[in-house]
Protein backbone atom coordinates (compact mmCIF):
# COMPACT_ATOMS: atom_id res chain seq x y z
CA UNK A 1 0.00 0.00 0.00
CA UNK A 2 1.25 3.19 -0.86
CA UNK A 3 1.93 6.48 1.25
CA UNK A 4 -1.14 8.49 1.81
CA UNK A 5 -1.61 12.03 -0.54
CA UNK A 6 -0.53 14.82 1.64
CA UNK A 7 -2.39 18.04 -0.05
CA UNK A 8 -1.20 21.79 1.01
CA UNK A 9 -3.32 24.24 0.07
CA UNK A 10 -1.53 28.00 -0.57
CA UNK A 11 -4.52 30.65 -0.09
CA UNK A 12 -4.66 33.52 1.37
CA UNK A 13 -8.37 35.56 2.93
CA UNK A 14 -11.21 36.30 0.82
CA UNK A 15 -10.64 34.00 -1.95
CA UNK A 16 -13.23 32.72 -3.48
CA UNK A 17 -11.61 30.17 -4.96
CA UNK A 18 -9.72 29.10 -2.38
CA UNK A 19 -12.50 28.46 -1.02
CA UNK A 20 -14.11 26.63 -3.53
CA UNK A 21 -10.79 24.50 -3.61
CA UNK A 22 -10.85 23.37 0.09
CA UNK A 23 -15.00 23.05 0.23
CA UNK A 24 -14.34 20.64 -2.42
CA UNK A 25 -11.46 18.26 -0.32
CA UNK A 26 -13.48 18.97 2.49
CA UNK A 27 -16.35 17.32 0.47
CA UNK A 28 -14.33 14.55 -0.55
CA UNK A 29 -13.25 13.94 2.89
CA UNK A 30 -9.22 14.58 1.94
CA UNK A 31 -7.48 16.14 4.80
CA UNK A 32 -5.32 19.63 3.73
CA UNK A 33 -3.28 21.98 5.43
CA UNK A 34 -3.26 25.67 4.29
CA UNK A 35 -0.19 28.12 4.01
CA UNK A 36 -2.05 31.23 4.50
CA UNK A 37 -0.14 34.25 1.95
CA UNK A 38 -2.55 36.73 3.15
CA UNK A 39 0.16 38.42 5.20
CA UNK A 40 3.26 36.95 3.55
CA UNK A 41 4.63 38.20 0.64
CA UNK A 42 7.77 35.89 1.26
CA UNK A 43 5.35 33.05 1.06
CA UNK A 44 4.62 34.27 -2.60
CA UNK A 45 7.87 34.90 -2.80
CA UNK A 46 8.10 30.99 -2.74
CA UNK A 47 5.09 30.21 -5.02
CA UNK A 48 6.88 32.05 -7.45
CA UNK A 49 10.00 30.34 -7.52
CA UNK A 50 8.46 26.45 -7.18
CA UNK A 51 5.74 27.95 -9.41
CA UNK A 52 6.61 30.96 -11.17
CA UNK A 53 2.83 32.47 -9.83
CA UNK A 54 2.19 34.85 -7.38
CA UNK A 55 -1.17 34.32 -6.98
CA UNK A 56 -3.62 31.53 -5.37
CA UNK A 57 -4.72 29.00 -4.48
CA UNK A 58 -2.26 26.68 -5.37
CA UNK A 59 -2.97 22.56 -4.25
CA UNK A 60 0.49 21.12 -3.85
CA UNK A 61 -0.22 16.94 -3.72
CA UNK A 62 2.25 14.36 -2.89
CA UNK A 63 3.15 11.09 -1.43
CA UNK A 64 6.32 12.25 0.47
CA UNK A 65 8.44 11.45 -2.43
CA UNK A 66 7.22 13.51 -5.17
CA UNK A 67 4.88 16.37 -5.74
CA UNK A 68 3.03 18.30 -8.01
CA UNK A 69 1.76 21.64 -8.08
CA UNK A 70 -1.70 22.33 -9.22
CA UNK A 71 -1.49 25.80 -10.10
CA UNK A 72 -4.68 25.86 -12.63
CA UNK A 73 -7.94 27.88 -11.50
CA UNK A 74 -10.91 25.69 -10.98
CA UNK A 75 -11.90 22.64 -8.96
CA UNK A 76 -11.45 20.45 -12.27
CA UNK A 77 -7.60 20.49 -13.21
CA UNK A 78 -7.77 19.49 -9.03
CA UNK A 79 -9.97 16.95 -9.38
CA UNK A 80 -7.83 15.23 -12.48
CA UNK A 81 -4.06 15.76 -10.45
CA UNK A 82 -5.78 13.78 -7.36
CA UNK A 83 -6.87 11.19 -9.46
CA UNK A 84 -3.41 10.76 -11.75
CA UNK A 85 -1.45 10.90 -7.90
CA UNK A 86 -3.35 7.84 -6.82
């Protein structure tokens, strides 16, 4: 059996999509953690080096080894990078 997903979400206050991002795991019963940006530019500062965005949310999923960065507006291009890291 393999390692189980560990999902970060990067969002900061007042995001609608954020929220719509961690409604949905939250749905699908797929614990999270959030790095909150709202006051952290450094934090962006990071997005846009791993990234090359500024902006949020961006779903980081992995399995300890490896990750990906889902950097893609809407719950969709989520939905298909959890299902291609199972």
């Amino acid at each position: 059996m393999g390692k189980p997903l560990s999902v970060v979400v990067w969002s900061k206050e007042g995001c609608h999509y954020c929220a719509e991002v961690k409604a949905f795991l939250e749905e699908k019963e797929i614990p999270y953690q959030t790095v909150d940006v709202t006051y952290h530019d450094e934090f962006r500062d990071i997005l846009e080096i791993k990234y090359g965005v500024r902006y949020v949310p961006v779903v980081e999923i992995g399995n300890g080894e490896t990750y990906r960065g889902v950097t893609e507006i809407g719950v969709e291009h989520l939905q298909r990078a959890l299902q291609e890291s199972r």
